[in-house]
Protein backbone atom coordinates (compact mmCIF):
# COMPACT_ATOMS: atom_id res chain seq x y z
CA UNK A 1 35.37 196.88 188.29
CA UNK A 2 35.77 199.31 185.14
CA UNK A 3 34.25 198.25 181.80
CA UNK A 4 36.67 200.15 179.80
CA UNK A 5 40.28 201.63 180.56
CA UNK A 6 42.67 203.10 178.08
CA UNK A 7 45.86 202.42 178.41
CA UNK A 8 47.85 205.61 178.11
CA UNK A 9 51.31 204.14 177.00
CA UNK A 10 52.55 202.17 174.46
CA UNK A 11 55.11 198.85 173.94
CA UNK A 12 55.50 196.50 177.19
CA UNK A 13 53.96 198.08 179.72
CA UNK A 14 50.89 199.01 177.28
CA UNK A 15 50.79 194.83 176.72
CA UNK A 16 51.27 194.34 180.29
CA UNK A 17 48.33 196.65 180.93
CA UNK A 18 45.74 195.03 178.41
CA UNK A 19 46.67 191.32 179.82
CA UNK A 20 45.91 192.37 182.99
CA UNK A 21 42.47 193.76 181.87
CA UNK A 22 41.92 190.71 180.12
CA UNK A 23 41.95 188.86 183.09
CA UNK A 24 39.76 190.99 184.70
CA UNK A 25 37.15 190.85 181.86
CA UNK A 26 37.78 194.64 181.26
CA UNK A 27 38.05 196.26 177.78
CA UNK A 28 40.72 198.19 176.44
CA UNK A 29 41.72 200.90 174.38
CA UNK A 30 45.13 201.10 172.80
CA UNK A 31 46.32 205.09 172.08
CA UNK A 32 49.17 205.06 169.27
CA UNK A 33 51.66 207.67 166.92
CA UNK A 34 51.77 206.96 163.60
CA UNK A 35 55.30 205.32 163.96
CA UNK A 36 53.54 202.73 166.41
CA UNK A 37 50.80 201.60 164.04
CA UNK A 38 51.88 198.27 163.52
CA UNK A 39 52.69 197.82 167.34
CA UNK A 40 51.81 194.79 169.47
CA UNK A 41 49.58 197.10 172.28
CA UNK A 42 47.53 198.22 169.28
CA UNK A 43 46.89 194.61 167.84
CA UNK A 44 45.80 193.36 171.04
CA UNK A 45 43.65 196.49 172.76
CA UNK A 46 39.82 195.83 172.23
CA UNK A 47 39.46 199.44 170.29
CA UNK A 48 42.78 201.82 168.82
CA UNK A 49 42.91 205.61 168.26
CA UNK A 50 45.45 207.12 166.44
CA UNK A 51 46.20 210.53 168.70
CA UNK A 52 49.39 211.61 166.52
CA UNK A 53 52.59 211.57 164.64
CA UNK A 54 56.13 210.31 165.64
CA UNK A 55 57.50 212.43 168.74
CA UNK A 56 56.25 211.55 172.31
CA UNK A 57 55.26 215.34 172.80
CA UNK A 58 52.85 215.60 169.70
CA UNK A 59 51.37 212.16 171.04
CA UNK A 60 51.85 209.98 173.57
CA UNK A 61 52.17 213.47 176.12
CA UNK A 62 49.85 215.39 174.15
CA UNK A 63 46.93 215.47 177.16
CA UNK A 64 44.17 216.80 175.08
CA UNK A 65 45.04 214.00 172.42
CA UNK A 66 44.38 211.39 174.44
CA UNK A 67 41.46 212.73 177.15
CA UNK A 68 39.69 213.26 173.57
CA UNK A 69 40.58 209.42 173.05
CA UNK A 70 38.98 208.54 176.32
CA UNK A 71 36.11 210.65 175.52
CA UNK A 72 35.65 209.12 171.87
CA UNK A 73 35.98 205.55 173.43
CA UNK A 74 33.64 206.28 176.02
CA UNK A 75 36.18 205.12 178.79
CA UNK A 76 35.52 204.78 182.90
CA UNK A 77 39.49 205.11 183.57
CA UNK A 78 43.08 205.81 181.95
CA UNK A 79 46.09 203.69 183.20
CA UNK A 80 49.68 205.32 182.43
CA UNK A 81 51.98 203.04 182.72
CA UNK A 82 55.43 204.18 183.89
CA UNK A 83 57.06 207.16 182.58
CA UNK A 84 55.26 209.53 179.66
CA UNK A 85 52.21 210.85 181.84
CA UNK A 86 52.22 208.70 184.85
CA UNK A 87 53.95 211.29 187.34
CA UNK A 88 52.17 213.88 185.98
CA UNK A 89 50.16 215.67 188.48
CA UNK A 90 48.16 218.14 186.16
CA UNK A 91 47.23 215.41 183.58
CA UNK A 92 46.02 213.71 186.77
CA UNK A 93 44.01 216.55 187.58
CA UNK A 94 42.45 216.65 183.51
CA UNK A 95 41.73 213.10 184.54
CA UNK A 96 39.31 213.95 187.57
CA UNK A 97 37.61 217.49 186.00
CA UNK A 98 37.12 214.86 183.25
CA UNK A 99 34.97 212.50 185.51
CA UNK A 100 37.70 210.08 184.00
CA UNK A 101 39.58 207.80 186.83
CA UNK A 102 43.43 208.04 186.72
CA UNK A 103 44.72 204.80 187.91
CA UNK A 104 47.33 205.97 190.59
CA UNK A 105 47.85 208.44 192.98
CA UNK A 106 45.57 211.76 193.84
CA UNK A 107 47.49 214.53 192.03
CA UNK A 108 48.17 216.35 195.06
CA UNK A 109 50.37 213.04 196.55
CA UNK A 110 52.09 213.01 193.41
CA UNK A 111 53.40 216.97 192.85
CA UNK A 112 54.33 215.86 197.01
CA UNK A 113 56.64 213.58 195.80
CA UNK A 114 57.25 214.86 192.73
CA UNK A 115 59.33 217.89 194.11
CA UNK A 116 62.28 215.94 196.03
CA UNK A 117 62.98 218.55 198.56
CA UNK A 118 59.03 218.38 199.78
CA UNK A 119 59.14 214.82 199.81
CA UNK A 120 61.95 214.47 201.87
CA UNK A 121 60.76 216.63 204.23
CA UNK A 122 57.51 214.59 205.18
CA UNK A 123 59.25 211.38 204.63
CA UNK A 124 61.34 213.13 207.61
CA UNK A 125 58.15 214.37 209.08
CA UNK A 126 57.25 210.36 209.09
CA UNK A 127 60.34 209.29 210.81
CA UNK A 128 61.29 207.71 207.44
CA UNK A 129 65.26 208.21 207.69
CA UNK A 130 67.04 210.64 205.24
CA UNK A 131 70.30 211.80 204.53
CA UNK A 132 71.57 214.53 205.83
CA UNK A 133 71.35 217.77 203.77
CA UNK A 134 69.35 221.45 203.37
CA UNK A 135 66.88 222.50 204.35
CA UNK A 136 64.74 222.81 201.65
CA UNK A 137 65.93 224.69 198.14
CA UNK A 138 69.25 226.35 197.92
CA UNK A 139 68.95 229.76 197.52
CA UNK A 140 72.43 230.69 196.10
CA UNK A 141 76.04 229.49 195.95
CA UNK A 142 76.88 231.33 199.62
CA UNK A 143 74.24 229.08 201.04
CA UNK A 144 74.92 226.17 199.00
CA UNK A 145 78.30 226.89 200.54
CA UNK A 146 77.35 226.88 204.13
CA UNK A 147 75.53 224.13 203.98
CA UNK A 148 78.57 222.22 202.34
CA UNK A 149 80.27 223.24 205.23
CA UNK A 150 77.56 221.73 207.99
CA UNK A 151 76.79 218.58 206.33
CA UNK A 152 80.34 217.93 205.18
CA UNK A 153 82.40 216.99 202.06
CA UNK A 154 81.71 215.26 199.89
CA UNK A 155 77.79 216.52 199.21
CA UNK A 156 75.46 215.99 195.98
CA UNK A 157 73.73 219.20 195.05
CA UNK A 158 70.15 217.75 193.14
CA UNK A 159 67.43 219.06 190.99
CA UNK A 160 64.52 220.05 192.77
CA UNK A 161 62.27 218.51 190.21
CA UNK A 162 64.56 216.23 188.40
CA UNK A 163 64.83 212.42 187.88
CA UNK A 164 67.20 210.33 185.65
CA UNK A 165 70.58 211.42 187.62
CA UNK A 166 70.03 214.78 185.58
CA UNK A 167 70.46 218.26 187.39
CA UNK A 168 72.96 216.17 189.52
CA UNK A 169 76.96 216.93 190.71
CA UNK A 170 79.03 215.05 193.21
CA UNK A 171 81.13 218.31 194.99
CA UNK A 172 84.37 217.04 196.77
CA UNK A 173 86.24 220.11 197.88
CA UNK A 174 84.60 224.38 198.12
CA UNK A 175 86.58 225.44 195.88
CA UNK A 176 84.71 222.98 193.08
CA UNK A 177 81.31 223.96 194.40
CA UNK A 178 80.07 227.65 192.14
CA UNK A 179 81.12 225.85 189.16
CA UNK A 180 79.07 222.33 189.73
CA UNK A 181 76.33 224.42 191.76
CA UNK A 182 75.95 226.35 188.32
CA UNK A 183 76.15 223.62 185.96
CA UNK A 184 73.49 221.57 187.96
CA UNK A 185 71.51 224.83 188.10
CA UNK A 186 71.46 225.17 184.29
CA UNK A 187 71.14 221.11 183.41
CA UNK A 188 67.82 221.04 185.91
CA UNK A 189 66.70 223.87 184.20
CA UNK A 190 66.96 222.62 180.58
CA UNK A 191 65.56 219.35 181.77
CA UNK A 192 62.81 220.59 184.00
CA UNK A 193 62.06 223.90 183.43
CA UNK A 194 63.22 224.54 186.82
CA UNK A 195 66.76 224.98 188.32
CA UNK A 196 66.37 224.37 192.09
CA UNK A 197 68.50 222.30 193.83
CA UNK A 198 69.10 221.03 197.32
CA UNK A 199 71.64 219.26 198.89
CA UNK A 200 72.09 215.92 200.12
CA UNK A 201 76.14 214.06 202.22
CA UNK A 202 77.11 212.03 199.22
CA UNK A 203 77.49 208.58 200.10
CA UNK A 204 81.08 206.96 198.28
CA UNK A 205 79.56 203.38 197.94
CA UNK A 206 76.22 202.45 198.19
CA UNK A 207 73.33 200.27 196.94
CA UNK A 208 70.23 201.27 195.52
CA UNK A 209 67.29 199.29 197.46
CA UNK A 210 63.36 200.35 196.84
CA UNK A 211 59.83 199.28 198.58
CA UNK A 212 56.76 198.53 196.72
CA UNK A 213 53.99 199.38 198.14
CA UNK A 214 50.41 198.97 197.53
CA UNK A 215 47.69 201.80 199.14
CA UNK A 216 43.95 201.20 198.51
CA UNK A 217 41.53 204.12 198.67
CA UNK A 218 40.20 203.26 202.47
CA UNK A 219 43.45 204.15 204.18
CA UNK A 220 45.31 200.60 204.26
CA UNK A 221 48.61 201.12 203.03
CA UNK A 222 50.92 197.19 202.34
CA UNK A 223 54.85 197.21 201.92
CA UNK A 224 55.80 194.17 199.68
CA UNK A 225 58.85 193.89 200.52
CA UNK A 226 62.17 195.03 198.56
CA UNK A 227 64.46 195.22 195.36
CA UNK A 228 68.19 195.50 194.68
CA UNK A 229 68.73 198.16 191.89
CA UNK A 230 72.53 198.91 192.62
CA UNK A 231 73.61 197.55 188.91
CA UNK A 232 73.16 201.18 187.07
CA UNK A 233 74.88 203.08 184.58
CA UNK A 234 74.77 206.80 184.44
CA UNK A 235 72.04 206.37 187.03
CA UNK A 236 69.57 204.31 184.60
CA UNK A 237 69.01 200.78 186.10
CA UNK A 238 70.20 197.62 183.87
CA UNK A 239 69.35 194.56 186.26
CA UNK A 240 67.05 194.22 189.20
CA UNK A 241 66.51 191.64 192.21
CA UNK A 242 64.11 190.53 194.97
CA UNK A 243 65.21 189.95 197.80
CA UNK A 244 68.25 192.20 198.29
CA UNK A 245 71.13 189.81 199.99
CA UNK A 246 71.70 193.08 202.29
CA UNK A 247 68.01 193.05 203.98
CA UNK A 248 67.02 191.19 206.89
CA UNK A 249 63.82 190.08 207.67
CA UNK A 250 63.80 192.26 210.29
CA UNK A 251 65.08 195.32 208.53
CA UNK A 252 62.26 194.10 205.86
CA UNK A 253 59.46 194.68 208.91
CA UNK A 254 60.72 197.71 210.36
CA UNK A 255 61.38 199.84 206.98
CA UNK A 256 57.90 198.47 206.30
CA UNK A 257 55.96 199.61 209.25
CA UNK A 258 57.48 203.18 208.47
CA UNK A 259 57.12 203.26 205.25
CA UNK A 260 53.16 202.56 206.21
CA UNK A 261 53.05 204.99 208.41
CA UNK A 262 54.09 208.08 206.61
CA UNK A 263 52.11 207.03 203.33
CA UNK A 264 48.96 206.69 205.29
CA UNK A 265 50.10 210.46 206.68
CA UNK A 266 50.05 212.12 203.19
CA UNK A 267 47.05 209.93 201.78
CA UNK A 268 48.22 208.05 199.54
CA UNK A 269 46.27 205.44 196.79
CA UNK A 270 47.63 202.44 194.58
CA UNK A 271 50.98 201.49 193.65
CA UNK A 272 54.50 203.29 194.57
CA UNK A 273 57.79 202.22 195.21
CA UNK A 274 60.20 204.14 198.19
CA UNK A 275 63.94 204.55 197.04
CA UNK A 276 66.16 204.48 199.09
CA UNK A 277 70.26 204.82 199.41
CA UNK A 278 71.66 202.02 201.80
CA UNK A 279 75.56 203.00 203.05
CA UNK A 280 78.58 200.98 203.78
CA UNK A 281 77.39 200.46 207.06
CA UNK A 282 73.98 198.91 205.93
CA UNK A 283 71.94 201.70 207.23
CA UNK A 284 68.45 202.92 204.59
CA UNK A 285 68.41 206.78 203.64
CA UNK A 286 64.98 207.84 201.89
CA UNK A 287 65.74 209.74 198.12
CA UNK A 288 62.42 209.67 196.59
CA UNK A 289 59.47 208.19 195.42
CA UNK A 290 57.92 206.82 192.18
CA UNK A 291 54.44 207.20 192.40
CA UNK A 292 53.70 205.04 189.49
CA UNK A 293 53.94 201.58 188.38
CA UNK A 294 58.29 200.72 187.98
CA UNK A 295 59.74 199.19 185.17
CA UNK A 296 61.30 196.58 187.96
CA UNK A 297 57.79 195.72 189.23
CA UNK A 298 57.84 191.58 187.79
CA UNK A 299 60.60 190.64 190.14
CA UNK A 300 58.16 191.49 192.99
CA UNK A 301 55.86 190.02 191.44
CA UNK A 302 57.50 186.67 190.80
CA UNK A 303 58.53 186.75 194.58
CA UNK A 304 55.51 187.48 196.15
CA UNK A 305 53.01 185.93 193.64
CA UNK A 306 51.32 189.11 193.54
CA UNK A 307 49.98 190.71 190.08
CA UNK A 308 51.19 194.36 190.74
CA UNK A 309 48.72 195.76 187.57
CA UNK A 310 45.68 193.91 188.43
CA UNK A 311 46.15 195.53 191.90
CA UNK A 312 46.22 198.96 190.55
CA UNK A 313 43.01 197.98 188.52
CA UNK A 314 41.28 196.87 191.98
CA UNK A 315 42.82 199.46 193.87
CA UNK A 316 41.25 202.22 191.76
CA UNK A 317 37.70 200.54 191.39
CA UNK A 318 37.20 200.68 194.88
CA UNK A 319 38.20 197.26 196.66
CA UNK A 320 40.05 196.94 199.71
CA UNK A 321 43.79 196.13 199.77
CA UNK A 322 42.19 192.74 202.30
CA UNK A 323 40.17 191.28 199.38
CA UNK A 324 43.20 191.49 197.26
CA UNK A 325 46.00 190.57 199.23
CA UNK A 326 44.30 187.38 200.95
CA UNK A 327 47.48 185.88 202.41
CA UNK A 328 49.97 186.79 204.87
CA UNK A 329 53.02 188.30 202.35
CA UNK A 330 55.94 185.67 202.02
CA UNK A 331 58.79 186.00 199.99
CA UNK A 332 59.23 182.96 197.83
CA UNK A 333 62.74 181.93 196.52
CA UNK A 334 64.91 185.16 194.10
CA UNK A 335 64.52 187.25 190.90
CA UNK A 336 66.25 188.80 189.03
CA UNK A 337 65.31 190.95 185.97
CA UNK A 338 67.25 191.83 183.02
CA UNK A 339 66.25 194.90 180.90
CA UNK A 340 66.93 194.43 177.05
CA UNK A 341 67.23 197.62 175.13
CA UNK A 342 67.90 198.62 172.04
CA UNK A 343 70.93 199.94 171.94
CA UNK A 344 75.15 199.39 171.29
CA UNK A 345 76.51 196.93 174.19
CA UNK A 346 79.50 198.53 174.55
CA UNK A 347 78.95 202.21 173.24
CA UNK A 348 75.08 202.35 174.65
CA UNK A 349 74.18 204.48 171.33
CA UNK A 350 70.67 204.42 170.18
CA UNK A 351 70.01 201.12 167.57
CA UNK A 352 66.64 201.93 166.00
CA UNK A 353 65.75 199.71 163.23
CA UNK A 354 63.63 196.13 162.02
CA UNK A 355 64.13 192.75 163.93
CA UNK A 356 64.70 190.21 161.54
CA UNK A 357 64.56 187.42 164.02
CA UNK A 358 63.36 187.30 167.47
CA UNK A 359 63.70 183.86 169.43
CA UNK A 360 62.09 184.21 173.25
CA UNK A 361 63.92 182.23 175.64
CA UNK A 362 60.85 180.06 178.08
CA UNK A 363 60.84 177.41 180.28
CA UNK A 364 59.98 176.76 184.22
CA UNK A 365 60.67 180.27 185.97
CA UNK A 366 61.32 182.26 182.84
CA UNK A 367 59.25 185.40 181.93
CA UNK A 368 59.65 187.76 178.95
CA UNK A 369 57.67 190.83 178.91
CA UNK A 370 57.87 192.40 175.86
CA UNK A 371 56.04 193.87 172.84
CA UNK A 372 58.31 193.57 169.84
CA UNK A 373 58.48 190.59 167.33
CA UNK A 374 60.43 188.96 164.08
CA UNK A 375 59.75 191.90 161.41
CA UNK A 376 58.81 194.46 163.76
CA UNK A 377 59.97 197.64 164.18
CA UNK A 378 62.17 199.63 167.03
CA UNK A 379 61.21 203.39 166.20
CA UNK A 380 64.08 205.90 167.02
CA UNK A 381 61.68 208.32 168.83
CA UNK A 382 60.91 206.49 171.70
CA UNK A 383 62.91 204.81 175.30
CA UNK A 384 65.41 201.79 174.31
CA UNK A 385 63.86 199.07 175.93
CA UNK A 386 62.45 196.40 173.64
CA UNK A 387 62.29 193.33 176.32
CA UNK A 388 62.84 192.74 179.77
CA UNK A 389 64.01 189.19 180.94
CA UNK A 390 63.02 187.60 184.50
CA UNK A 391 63.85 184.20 185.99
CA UNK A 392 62.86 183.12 189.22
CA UNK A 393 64.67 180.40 191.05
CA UNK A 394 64.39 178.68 194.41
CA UNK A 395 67.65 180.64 195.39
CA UNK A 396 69.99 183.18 194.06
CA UNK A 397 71.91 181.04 192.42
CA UNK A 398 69.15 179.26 190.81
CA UNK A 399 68.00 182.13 189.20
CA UNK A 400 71.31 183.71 188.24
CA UNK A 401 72.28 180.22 186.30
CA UNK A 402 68.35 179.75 184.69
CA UNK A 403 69.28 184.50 183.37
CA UNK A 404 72.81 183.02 181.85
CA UNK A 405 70.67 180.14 179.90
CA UNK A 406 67.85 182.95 179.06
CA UNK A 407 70.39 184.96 177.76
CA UNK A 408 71.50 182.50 176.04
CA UNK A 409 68.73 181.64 174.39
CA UNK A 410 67.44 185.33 173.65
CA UNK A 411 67.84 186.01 169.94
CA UNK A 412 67.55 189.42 168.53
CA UNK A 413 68.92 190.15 165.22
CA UNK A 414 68.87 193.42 162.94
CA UNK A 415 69.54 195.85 165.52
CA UNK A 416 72.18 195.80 168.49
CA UNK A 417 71.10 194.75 171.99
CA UNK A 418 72.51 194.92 175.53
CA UNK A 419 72.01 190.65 175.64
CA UNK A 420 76.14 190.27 175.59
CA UNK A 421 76.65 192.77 178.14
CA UNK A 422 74.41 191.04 180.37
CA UNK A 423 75.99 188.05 179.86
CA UNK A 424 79.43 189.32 180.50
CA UNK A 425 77.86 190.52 183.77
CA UNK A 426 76.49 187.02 185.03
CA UNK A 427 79.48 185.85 184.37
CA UNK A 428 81.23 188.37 186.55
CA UNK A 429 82.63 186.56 189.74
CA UNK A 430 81.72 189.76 192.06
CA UNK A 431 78.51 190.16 190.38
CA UNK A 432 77.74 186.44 191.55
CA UNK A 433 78.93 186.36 194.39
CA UNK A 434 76.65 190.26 195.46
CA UNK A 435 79.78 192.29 195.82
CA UNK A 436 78.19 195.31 194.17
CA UNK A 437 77.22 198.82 194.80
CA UNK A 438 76.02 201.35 192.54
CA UNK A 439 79.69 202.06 191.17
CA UNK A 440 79.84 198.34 190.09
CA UNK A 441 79.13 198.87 186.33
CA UNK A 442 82.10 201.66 186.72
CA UNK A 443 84.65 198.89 187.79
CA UNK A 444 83.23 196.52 185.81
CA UNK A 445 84.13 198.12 181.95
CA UNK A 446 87.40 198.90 183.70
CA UNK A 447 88.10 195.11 184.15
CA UNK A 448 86.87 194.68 181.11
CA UNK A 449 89.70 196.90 179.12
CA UNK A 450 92.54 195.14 181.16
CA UNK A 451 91.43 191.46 180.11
């Protein structure tokens, strides 16, 4: 096991990250900005470097900031936590000419799935289904045209390298296609620094399902089974679930034994999580893959008993996935995870400011992660979420009534939170009873206006 890892992130996940090495009798290192000073991560991390002011790019991504950190600390490994560095490929690669381990994937598995197109085509490659689309990148509107044509109306055109529903149009009719093919061009390319896009059919209702999967360094590659991510809103997620109501053990086996397969194909190490697109028919299309740690990752964990972060740790010192899963996978009752942010319930703008109180809601099968407190402050440079809620019940319905007590019970004052949307949407009779797909949120605001 490592003697020292720095944790390469900052507010939950950076907690999350240090409890885990605590466990494991492994010393931290906390990097902050200047505007996270006063932050939980840094309070609790054995040693803290400051690597930089305010804004994520003069900090938190600044990569020769923090491999000086790791040098100054004198660190065996970095961990990055989900979003910030931890899909980076190249930063990665710093990691390994650094003699420093990067707790994840090799860089070259994640620029593979890093560039959608290339991914789909070994998930393909794999026999991992996919939806039908091109080829490969689009080369222009005539042949973003023809392949409208052979895959059929409607079609999503997609960044190459994008993420975050940016770089993305719906196209219903060819007459609609030059201008949407250019403005997904030109969004991609502001995002990403590349405007590729290929094309995927468009599916009119479906749910968002994803795999976790665990891959230790020996070629053993576990599926843990899956989570419902359908309640979204401009593609971010806002609730998550294990089990998903639409798999079936068998379903849960098959998609398993494939998704196995074709990870063990490209050589692939620690935690990931396969996305896919299920239709109205039930039938699992591959979109991409995280090859990081998710923000969803507790409701797995709460299901299967299985610390997701302590596996990365073991994963990437070496051990075998059989020492650390030692017992036949079984899914054990629901979960359901809410993610708290920061931010206007109704008009989702930005609410940066100081918590003057902060009550955490506990009790049997209740789990806050979070690294804000009473007094503390939410920074306006940095993602929304503060908090993210999780109950576990022996069903579905035990867990959805033990969220609506949670929420409940979840005080945040000083700055708005998305706590009474949530609870508008466990109180939603579709919601309840799983009639949702990805449009839900849509028809949800819309029922809202008319009561």
């Amino acid at each position: 096991m490592f003697r020292k890892v720095l944790i390469a992130n900052r507010g939950e996940i950076a907690l999350r990250i240090i409890s885990a090495c605590k466990e494991l009798g492994v010393r931290t290192v906390a990097v902050y900005s200047e505007a996270d000073r006063n932050s939980l991560h840094v309070r609790f991390a054995d040693e803290a470097i400051c690597i930089g002011p305010p804004r994520s790019a003069e900090s938190y991504l600044n990569v020769p900031a923090v491999i000086s950190a790791a040098e100054i600390a004198d660190v065996d490994a970095i961990h990055p936590g989900y979003g910030l560095l931890s899909e980076n490929a190249n930063f990665a690669e710093v990691c390994r000419a650094s003699n420093i381990k990067f707790i994840g994937p090799p860089p070259e598995a994640t620029r593979l799935m890093g560039e959608k197109e290339k991914a789909r085509q070994a998930m393909k490659k794999a026999k991992v289904p996919i939806l039908p689309g091109s080829d490969g990148v689009i080369g222009s509107e005539g042949e973003a045209i023809e392949w409208a044509r052979t895959v059929g109306f409607p079609v999503i055109l997609k960044a190459k390298a994008g993420g975050g529903g940016r770089g993305m149009r719906v196209v219903r009719s060819e007459a609609e296609l030059p201008n949407l093919y250019q403005q997904a061009s030109s969004e991609a390319a502001n995002a990403f620094g590349n405007g590729e896009l290929y094309m995927e059919k468009f599916i009119e209702r479906p749910r968002h399902i994803e795999f976790q999967v665990l891959a230790d360094e020996h070629g053993n590659v576990m599926s843990l089974g899956e989570r419902e991510c359908s309640i979204q809103r401009r593609h971010q997620k806002l609730i998550e679930e294990a089990p998903s109501l639409q798999v079936t053990p068998k379903m849960r086996d098959e998609i398993g034994r494939t998704i196995r397969k074709s990870l063990e194909n490209i050589g692939y190490q620690n935690a990931g999580t396969i996305e896919f697109l299920m239709d109205e028919d039930g039938k699992l299309y591959f979109i991409e893959m995280n090859t990081r740690i998710q923000v969803e990752h507790p409701v797995t964990e709460m299901v299967t008993g299985i610390d997701l972060v302590k596996a990365q740790l073991r994963i990437a010192s070496g051990e075998r996935l059989s020492s650390i899963l030692t017992e036949p996978l079984t899914i054990r009752g629901h979960a359901i995870e809410c993610r708290i942010n920061a931010e206007h319930p109704e008009k989702f703008t930005p609410s940066a400011g100081r918590i003057t109180a902060y009550n955490l809601p506990g009790g049997n099968g209740v789990r806050v992660d979070t690294a804000q407190y009473a007094e503390g402050v939410v920074p306006p440079y940095y993602d929304s979420l503060i908090a993210k809620l999780i109950c576990h019940g022996k069903d579905r319905e035990e867990a959805m009534n033990r969220m609506q007590r949670a929420l409940d019970m979840f005080v945040v004052q000083g700055i708005h939170t998305t706590i009474p949307l949530h609870q508008k949407i466990f109180a939603d009779e579709d919601f309840r009873a799983g009639k949702f797909d990805t449009k839900f949120m849509e028809h949800f605001f819309e029922r809202q206006k008319q009561s």
